[in-house]
PDB file of N, CA and C in Angstrom:
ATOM      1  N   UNK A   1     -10.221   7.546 -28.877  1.00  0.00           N
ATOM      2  CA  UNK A   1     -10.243   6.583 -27.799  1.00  0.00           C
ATOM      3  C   UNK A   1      -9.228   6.952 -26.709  1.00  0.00           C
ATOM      4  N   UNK A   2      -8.068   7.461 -26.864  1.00  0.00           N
ATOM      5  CA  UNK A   2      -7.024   7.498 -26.000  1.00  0.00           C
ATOM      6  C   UNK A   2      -7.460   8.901 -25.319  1.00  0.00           C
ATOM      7  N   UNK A   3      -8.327  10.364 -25.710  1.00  0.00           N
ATOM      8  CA  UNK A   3      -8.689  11.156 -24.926  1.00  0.00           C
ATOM      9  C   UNK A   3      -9.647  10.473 -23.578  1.00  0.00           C
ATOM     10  N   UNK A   4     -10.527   9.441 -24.276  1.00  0.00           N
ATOM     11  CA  UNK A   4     -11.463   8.928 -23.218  1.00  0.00           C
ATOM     12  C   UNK A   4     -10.426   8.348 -22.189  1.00  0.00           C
ATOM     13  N   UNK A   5      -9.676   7.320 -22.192  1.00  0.00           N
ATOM     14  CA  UNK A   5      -8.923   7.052 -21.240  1.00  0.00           C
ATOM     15  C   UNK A   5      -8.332   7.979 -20.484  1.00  0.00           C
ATOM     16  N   UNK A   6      -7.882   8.727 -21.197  1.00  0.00           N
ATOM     17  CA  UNK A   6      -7.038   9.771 -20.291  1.00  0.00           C
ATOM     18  C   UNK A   6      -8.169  10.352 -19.530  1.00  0.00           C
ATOM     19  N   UNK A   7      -9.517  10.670 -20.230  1.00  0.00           N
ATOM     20  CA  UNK A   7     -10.575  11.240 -19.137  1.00  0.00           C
ATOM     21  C   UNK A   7     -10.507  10.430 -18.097  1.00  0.00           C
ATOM     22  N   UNK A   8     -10.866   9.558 -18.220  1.00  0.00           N
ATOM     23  CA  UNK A   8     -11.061   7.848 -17.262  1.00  0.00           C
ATOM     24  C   UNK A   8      -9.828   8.163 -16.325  1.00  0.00           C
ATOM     25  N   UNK A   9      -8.969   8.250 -16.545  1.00  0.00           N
ATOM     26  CA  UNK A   9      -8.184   8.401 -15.644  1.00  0.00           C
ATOM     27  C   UNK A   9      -7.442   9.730 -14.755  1.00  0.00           C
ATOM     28  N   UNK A  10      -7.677  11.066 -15.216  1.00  0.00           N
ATOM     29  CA  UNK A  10      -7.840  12.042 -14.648  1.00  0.00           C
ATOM     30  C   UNK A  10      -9.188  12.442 -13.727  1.00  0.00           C
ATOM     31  N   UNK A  11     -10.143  11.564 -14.120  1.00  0.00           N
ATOM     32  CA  UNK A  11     -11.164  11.148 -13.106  1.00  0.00           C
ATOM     33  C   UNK A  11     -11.027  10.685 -11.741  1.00  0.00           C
ATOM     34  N   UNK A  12     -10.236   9.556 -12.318  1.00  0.00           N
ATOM     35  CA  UNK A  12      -9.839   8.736 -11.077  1.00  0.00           C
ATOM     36  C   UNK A  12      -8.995   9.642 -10.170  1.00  0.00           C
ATOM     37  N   UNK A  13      -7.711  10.063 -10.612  1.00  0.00           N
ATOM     38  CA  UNK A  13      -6.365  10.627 -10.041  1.00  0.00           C
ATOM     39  C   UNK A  13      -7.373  11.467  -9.162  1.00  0.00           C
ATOM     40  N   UNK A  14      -8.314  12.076  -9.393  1.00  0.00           N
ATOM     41  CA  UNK A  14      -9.202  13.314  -9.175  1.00  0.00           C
ATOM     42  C   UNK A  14      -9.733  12.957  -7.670  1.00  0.00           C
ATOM     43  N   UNK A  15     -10.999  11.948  -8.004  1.00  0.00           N
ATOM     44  CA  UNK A  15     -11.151  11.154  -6.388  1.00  0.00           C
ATOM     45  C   UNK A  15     -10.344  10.565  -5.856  1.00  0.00           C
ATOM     46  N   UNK A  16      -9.788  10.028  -5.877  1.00  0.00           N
ATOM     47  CA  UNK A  16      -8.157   9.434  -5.163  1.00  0.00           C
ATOM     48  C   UNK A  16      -7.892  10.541  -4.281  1.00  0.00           C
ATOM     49  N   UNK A  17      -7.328  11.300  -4.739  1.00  0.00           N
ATOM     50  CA  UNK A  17      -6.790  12.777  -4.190  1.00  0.00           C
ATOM     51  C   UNK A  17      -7.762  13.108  -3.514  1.00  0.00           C
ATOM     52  N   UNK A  18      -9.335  13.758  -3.753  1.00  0.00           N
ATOM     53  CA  UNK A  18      -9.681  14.364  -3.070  1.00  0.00           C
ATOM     54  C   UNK A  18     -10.246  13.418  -1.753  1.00  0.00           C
ATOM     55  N   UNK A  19     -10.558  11.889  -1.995  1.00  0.00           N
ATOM     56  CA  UNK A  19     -10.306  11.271  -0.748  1.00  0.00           C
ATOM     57  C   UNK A  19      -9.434  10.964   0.055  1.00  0.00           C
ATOM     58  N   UNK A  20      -8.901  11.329  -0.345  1.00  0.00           N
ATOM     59  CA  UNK A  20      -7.197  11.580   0.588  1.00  0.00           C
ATOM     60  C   UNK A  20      -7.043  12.592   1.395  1.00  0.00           C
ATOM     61  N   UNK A  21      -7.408  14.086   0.969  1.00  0.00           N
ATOM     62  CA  UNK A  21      -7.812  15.332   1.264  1.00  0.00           C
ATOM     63  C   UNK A  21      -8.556  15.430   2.314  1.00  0.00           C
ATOM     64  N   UNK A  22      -9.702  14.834   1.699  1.00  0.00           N
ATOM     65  CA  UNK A  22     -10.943  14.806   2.653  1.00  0.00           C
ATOM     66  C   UNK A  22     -10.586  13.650   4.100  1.00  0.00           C
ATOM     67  N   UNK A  23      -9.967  13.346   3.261  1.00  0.00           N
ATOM     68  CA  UNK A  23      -9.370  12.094   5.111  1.00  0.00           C
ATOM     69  C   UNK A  23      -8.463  12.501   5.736  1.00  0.00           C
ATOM     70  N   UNK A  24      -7.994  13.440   5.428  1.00  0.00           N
ATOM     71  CA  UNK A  24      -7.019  14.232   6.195  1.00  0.00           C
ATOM     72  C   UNK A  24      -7.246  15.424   7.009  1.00  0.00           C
ATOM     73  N   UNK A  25      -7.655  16.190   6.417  1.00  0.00           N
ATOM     74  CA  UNK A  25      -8.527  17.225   6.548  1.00  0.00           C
ATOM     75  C   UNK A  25      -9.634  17.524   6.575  1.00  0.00           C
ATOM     76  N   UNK A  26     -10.903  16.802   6.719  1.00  0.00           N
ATOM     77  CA  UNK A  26     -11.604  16.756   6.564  1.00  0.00           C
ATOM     78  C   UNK A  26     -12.425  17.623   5.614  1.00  0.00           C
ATOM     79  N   UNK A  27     -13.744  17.433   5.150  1.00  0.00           N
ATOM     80  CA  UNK A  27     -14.622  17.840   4.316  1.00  0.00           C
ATOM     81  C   UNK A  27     -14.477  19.650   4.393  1.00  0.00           C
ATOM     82  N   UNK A  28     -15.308  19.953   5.576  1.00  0.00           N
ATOM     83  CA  UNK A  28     -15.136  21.557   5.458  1.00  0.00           C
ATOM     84  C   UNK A  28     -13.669  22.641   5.268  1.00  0.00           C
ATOM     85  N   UNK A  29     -12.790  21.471   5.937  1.00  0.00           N
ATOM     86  CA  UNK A  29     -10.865  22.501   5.663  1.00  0.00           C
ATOM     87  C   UNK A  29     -10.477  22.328   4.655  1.00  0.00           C
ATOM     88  N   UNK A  30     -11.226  21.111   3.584  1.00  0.00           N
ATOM     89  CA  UNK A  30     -10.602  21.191   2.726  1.00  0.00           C
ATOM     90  C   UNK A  30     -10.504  22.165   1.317  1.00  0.00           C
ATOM     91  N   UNK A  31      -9.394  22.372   0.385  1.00  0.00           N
ATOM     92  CA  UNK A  31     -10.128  23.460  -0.500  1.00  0.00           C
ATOM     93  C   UNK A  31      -9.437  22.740  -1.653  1.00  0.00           C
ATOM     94  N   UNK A  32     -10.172  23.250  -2.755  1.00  0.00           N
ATOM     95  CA  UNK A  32     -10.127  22.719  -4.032  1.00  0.00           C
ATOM     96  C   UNK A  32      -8.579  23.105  -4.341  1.00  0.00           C
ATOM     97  N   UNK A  33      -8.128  23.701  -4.079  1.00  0.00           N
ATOM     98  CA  UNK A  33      -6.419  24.454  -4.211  1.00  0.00           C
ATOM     99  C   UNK A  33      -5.831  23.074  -3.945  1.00  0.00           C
ATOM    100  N   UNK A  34      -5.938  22.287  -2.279  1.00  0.00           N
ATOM    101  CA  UNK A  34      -5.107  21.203  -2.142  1.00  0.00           C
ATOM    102  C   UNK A  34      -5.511  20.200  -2.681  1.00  0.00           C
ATOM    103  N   UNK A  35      -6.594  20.060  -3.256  1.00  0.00           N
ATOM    104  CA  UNK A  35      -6.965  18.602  -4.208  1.00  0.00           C
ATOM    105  C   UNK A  35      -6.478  18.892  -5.207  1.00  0.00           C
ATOM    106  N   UNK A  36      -6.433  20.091  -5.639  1.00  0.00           N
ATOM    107  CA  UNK A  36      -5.445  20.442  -7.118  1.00  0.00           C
ATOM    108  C   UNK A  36      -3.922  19.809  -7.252  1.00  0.00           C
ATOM    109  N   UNK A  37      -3.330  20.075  -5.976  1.00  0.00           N
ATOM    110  CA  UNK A  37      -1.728  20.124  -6.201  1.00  0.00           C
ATOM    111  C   UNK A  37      -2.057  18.371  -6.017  1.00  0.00           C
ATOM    112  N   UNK A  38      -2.282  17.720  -4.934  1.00  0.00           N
ATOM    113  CA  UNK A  38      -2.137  16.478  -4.875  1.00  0.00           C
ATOM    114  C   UNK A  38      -2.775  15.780  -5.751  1.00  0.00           C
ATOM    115  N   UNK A  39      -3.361  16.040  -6.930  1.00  0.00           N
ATOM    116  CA  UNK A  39      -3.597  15.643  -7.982  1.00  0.00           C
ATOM    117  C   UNK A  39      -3.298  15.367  -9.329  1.00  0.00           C
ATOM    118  N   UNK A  40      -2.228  16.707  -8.893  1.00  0.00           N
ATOM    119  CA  UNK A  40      -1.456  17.102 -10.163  1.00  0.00           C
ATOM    120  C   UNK A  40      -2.203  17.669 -11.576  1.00  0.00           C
ATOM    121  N   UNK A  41      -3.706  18.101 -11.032  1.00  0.00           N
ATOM    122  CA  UNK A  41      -4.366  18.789 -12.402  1.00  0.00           C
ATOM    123  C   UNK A  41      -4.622  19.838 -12.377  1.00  0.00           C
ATOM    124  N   UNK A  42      -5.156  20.243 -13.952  1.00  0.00           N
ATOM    125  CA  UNK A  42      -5.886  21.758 -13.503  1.00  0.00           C
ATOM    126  C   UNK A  42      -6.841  22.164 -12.962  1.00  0.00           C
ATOM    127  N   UNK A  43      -6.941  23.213 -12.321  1.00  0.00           N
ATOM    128  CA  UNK A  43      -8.737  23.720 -11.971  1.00  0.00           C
ATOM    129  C   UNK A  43      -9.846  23.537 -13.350  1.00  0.00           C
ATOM    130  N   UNK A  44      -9.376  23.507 -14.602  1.00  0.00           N
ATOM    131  CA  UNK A  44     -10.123  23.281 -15.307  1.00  0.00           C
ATOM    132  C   UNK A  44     -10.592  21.934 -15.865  1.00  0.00           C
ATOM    133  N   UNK A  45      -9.652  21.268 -15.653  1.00  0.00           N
ATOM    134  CA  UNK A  45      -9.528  19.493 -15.595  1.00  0.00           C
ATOM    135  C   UNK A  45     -10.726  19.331 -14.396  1.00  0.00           C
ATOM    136  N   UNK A  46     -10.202  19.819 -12.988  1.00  0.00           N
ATOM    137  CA  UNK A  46     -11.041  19.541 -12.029  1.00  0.00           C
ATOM    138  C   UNK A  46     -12.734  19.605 -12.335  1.00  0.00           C
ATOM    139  N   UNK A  47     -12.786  20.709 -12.727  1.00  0.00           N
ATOM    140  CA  UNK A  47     -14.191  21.520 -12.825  1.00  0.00           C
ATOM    141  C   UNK A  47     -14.766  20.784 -14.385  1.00  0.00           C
ATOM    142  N   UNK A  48     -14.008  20.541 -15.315  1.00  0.00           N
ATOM    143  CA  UNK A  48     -14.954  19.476 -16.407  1.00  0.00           C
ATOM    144  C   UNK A  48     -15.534  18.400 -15.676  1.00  0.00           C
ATOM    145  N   UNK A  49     -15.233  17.720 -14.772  1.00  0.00           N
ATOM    146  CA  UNK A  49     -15.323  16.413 -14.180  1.00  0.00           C
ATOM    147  C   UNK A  49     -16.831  16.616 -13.607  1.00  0.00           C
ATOM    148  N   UNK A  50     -16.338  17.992 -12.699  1.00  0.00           N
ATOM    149  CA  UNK A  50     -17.246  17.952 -11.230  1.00  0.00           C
ATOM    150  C   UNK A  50     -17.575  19.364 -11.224  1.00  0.00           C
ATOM    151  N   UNK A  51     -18.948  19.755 -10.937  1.00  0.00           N
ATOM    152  CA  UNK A  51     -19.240  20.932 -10.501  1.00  0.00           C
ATOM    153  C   UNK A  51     -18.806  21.660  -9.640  1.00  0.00           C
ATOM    154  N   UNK A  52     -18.466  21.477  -8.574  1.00  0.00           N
ATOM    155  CA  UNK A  52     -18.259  22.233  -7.593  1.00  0.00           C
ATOM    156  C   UNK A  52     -17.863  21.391  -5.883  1.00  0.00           C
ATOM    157  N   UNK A  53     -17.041  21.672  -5.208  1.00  0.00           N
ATOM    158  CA  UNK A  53     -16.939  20.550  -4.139  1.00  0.00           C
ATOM    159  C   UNK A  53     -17.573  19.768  -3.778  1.00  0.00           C
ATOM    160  N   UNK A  54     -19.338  20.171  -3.621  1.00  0.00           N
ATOM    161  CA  UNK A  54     -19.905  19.081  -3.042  1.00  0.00           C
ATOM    162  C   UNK A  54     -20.038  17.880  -3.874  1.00  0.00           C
ATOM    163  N   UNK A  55     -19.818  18.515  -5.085  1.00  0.00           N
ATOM    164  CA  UNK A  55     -19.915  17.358  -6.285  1.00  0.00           C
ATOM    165  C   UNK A  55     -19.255  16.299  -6.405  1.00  0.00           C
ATOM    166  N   UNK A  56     -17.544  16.997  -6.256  1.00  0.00           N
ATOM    167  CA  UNK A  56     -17.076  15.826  -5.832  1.00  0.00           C
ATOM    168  C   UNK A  56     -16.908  14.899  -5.005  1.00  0.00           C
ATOM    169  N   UNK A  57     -17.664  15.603  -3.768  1.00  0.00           N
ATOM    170  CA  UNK A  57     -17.441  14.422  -2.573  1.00  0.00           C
ATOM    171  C   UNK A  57     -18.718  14.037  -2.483  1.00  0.00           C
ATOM    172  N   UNK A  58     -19.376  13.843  -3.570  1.00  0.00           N
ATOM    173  CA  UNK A  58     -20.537  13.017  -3.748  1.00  0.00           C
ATOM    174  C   UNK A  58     -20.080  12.098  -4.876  1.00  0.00           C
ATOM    175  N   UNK A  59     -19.024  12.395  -5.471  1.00  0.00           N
ATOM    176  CA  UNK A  59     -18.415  11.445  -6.261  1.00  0.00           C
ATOM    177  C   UNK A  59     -17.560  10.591  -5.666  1.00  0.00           C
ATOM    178  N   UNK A  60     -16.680  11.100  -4.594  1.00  0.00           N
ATOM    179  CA  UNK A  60     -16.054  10.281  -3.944  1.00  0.00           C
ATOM    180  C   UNK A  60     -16.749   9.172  -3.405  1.00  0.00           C
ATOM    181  N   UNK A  61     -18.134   9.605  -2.467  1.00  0.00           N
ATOM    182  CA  UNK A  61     -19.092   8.741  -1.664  1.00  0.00           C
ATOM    183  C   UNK A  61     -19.156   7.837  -2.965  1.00  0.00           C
ATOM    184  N   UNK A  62     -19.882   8.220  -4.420  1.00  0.00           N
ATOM    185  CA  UNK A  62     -20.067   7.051  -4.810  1.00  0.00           C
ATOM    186  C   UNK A  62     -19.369   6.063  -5.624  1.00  0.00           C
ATOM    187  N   UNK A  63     -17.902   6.463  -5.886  1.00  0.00           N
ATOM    188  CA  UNK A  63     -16.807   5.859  -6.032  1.00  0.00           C
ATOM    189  C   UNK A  63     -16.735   4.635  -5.268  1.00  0.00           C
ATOM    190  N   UNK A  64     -16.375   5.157  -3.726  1.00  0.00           N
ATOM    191  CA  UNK A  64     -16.057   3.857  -2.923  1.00  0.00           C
ATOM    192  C   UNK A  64     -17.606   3.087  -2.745  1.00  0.00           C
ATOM    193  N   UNK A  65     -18.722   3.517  -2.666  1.00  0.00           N
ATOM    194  CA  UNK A  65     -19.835   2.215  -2.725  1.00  0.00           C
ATOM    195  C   UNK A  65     -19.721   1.469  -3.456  1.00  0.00           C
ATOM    196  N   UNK A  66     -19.354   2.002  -5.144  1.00  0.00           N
ATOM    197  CA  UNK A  66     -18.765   0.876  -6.266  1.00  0.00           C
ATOM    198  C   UNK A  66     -17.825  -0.073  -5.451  1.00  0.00           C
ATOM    199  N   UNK A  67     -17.141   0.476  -4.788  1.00  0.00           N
ATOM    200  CA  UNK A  67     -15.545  -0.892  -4.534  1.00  0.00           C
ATOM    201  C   UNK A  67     -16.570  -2.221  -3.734  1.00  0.00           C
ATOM    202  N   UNK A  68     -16.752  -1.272  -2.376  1.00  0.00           N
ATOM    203  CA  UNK A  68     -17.169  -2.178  -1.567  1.00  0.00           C
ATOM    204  C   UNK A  68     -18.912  -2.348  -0.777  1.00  0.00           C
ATOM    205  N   UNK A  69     -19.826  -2.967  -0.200  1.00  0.00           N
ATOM    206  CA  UNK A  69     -20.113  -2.823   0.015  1.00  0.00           C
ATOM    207  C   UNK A  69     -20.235  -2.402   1.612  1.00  0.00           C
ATOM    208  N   UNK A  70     -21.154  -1.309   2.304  1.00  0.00           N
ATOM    209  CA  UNK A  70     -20.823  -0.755   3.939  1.00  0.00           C
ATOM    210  C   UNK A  70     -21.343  -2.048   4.318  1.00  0.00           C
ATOM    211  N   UNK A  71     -20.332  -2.238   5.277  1.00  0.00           N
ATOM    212  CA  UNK A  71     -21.490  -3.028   6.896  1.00  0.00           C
ATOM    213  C   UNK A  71     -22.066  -1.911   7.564  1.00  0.00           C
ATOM    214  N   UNK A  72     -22.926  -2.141   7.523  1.00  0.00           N
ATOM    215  CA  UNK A  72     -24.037  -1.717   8.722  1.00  0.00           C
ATOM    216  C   UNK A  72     -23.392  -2.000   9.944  1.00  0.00           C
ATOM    217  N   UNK A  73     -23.879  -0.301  10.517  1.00  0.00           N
ATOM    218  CA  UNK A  73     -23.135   0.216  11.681  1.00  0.00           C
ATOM    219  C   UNK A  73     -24.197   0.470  12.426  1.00  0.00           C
ATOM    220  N   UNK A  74     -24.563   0.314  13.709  1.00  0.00           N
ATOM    221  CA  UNK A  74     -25.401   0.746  14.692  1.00  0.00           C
ATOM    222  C   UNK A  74     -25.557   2.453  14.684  1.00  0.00           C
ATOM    223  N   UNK A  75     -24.748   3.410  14.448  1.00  0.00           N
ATOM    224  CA  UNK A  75     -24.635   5.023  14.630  1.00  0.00           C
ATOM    225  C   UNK A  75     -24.776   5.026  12.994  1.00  0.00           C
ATOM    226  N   UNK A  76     -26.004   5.345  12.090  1.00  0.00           N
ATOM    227  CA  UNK A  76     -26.167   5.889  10.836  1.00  0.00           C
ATOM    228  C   UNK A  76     -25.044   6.596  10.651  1.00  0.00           C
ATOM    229  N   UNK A  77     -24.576   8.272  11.271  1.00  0.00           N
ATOM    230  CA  UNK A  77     -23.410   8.627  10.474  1.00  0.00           C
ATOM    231  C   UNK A  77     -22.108   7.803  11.223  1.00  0.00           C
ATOM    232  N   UNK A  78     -22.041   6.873  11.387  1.00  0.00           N
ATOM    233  CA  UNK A  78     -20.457   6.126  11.439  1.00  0.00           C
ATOM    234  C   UNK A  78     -20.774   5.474   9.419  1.00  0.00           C
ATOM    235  N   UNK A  79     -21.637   4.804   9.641  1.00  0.00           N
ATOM    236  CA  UNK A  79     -21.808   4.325   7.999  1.00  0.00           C
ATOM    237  C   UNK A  79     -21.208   5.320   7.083  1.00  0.00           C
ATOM    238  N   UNK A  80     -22.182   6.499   7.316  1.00  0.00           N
ATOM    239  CA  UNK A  80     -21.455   7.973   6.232  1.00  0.00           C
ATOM    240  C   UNK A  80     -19.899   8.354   6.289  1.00  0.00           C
ATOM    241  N   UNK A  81     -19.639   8.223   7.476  1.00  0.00           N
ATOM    242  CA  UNK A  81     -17.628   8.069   7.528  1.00  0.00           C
ATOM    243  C   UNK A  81     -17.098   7.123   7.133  1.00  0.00           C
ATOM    244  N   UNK A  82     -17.703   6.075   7.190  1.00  0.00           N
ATOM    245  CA  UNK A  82     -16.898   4.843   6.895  1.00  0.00           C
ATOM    246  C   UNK A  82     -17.016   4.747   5.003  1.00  0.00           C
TER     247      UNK A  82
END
C-alpha cells in the first residue's frame, strides 16, 4: 500500500512541476531535463508514469479539467491555454 501512495504522489510532484515548466516556458522550450530537477525525480520515475512529453502534457491538460471546470471562451485556443 505505501509503494502505491508514494506512486500517487510522485505522480502528482510530476504534473505540478511540469505545469509549472510548461507555464513558464512554454510547451516547445521546455525539456524533460527541467521538469526533472524541479521535480526532484528520476528520468526513470518520470518515464514509468508517462511516455514521452506529449504524454505528459496531456496529463497535465487532464489533471487540471479534474480540478476545475473551463468557462467557455469566445477564441477556442484561449480555452486550450487556460
Amino acid at each position: 500500500m505505501a509503494q502505491q501512495a508514494r506512486g500517487i504522489r510522485t505522480r502528482r510532484t510530476i504534473l505540478e512541476s511540469a505545469a509549472a515548466v510548461f507555464a513558464e516556458r512554454g510547451y516547445e522550450r521546455t525539456t524533460i531535463g527541467e521538469i526533472l530537477v524541479r521535480a526532484g525525480v528520476t528520468k526513470g520515475a518520470l518515464y514509468f508514469h508517462f511516455a514521452s512529453k506529449e504524454d505528459l502534457a496531456l496529463g497535465v491538460l487532464a489533471a487540471q479539467m479534474l480540478d476545475e471546470p473551463l468557462t467557455p471562451q469566445p477564441v477556442k485556443l484561449q480555452e486550450l491555454v487556460d
